[in-house]
PDB file of N, CA and C in Angstrom:
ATOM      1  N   UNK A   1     -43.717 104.801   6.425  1.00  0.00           N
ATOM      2  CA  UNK A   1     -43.992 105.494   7.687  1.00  0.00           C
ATOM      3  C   UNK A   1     -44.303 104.480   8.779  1.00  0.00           C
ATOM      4  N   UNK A   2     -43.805 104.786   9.873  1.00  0.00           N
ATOM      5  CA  UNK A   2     -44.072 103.338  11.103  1.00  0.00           C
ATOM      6  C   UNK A   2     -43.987 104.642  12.393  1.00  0.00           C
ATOM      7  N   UNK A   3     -45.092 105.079  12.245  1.00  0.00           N
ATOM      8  CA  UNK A   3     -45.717 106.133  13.113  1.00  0.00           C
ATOM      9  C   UNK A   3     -46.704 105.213  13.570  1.00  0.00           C
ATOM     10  N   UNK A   4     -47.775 105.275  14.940  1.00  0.00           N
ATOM     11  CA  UNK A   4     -48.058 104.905  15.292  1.00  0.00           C
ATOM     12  C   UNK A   4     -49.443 105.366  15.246  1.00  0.00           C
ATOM     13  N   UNK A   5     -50.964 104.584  14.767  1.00  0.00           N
ATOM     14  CA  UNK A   5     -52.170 105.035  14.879  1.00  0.00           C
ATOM     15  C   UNK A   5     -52.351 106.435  15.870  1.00  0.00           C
ATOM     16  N   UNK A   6     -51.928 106.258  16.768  1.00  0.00           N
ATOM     17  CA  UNK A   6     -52.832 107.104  17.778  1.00  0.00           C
ATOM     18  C   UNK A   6     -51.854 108.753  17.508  1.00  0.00           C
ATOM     19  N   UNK A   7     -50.636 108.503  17.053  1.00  0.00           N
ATOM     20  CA  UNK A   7     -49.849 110.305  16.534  1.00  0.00           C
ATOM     21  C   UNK A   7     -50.434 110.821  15.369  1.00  0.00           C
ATOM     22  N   UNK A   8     -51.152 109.500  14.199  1.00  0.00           N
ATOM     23  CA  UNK A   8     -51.702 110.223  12.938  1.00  0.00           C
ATOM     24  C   UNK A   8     -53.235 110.649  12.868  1.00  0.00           C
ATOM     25  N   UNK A   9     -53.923 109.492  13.617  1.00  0.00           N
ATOM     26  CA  UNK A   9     -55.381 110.259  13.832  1.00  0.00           C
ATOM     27  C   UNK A   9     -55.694 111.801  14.577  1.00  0.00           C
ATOM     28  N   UNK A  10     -55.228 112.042  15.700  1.00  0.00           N
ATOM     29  CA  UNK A  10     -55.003 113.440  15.879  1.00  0.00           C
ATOM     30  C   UNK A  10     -54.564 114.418  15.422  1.00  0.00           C
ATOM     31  N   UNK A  11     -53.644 113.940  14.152  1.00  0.00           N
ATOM     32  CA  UNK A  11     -53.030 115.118  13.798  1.00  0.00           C
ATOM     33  C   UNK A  11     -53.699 115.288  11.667  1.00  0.00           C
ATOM     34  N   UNK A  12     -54.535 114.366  11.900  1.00  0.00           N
ATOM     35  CA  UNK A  12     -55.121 114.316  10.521  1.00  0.00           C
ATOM     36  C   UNK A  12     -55.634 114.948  10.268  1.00  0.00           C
ATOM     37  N   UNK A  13     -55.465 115.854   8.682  1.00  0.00           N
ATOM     38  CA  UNK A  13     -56.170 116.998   8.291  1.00  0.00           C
ATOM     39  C   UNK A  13     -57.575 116.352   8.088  1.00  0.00           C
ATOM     40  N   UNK A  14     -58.487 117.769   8.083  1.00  0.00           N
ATOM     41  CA  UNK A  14     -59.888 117.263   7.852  1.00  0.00           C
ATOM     42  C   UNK A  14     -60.169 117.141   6.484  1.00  0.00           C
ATOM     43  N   UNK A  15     -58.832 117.279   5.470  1.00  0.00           N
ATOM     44  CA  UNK A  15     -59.218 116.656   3.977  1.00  0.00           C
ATOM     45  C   UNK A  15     -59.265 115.335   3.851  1.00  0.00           C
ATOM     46  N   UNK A  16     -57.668 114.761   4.521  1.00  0.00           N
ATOM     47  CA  UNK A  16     -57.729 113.424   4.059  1.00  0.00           C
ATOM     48  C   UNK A  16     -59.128 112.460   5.310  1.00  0.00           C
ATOM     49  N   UNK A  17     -59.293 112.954   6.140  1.00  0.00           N
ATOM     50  CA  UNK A  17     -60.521 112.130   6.800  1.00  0.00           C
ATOM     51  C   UNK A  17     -61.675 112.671   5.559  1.00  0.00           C
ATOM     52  N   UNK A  18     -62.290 113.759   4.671  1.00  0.00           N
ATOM     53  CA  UNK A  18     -63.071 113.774   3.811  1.00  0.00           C
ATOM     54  C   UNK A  18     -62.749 112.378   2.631  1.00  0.00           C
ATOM     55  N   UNK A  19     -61.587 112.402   2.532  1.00  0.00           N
ATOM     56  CA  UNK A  19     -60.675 111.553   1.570  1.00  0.00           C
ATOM     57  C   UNK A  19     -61.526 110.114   1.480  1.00  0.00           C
ATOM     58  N   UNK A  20     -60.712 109.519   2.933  1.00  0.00           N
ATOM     59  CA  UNK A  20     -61.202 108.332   3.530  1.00  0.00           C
ATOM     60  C   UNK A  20     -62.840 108.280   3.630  1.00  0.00           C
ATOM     61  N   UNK A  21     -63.551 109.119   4.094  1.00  0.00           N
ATOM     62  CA  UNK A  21     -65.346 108.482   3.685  1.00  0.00           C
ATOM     63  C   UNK A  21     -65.867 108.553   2.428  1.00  0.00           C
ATOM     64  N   UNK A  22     -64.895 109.364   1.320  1.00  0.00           N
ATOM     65  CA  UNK A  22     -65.475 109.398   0.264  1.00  0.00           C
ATOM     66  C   UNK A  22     -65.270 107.682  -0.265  1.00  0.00           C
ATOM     67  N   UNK A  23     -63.720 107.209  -0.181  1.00  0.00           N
ATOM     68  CA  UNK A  23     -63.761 106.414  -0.900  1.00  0.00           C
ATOM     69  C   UNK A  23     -64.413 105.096   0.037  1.00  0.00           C
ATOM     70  N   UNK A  24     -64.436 104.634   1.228  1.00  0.00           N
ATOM     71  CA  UNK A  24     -65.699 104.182   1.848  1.00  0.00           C
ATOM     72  C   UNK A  24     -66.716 104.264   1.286  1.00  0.00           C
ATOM     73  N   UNK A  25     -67.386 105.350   0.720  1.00  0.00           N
ATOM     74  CA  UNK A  25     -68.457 104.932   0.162  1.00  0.00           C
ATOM     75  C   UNK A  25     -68.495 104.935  -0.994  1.00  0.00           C
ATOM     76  N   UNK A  26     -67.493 105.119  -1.905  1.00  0.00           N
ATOM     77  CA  UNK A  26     -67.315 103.785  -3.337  1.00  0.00           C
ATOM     78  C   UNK A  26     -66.812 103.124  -3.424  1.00  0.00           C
ATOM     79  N   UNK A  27     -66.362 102.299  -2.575  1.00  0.00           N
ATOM     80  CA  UNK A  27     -66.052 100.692  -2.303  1.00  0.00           C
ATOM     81  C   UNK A  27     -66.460  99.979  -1.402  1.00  0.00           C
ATOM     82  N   UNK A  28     -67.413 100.363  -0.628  1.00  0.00           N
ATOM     83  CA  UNK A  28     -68.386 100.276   0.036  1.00  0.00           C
ATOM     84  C   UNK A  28     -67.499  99.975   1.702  1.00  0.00           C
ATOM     85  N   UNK A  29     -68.236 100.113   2.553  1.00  0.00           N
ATOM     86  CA  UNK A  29     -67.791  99.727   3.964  1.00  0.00           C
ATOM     87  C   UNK A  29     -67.594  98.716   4.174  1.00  0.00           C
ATOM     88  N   UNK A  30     -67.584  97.648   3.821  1.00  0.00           N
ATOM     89  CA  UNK A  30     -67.807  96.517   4.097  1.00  0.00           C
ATOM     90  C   UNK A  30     -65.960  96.114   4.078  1.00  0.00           C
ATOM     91  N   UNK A  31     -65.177  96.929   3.195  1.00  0.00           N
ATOM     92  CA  UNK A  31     -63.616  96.136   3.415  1.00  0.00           C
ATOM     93  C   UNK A  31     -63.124  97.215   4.586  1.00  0.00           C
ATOM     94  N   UNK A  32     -63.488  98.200   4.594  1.00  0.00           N
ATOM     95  CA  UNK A  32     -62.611  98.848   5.640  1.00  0.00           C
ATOM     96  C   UNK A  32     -63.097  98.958   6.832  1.00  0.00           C
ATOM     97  N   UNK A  33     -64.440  98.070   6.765  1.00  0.00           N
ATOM     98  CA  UNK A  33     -64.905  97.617   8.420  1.00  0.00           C
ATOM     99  C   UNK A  33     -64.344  96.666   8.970  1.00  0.00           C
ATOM    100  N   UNK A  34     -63.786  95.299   8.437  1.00  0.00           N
ATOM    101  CA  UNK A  34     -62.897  94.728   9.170  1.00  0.00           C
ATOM    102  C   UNK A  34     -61.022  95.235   9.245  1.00  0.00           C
ATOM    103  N   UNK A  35     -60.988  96.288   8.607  1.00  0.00           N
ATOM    104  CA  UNK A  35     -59.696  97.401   9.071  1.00  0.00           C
ATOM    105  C   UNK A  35     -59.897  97.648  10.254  1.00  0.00           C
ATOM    106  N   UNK A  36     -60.767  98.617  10.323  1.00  0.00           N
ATOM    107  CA  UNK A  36     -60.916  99.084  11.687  1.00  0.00           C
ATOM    108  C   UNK A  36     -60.808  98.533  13.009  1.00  0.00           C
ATOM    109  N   UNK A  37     -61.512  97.193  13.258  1.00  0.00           N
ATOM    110  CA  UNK A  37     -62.203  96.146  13.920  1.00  0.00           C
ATOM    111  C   UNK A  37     -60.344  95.700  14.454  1.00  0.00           C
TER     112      UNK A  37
END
């Protein structure tokens, strides 16, 4: 997929954002804080 950040965050279900903090917090924040950044 070579969609662009800003078409998939708006249109992201509110499972897979549940998705994404679950596994954030069992692998802790610390790798997907310099993702973000």
């Amino acid at each position: 997929a070579v969609w662009p950040s800003c078409d998939i965050w708006p249109t992201a279900p509110l499972e897979n954002l549940r998705t994404m903090v679950e596994t954030v917090q069992k692998y802790g924040a610390e790798k997907w804080a310099r993702r973000r950044v």
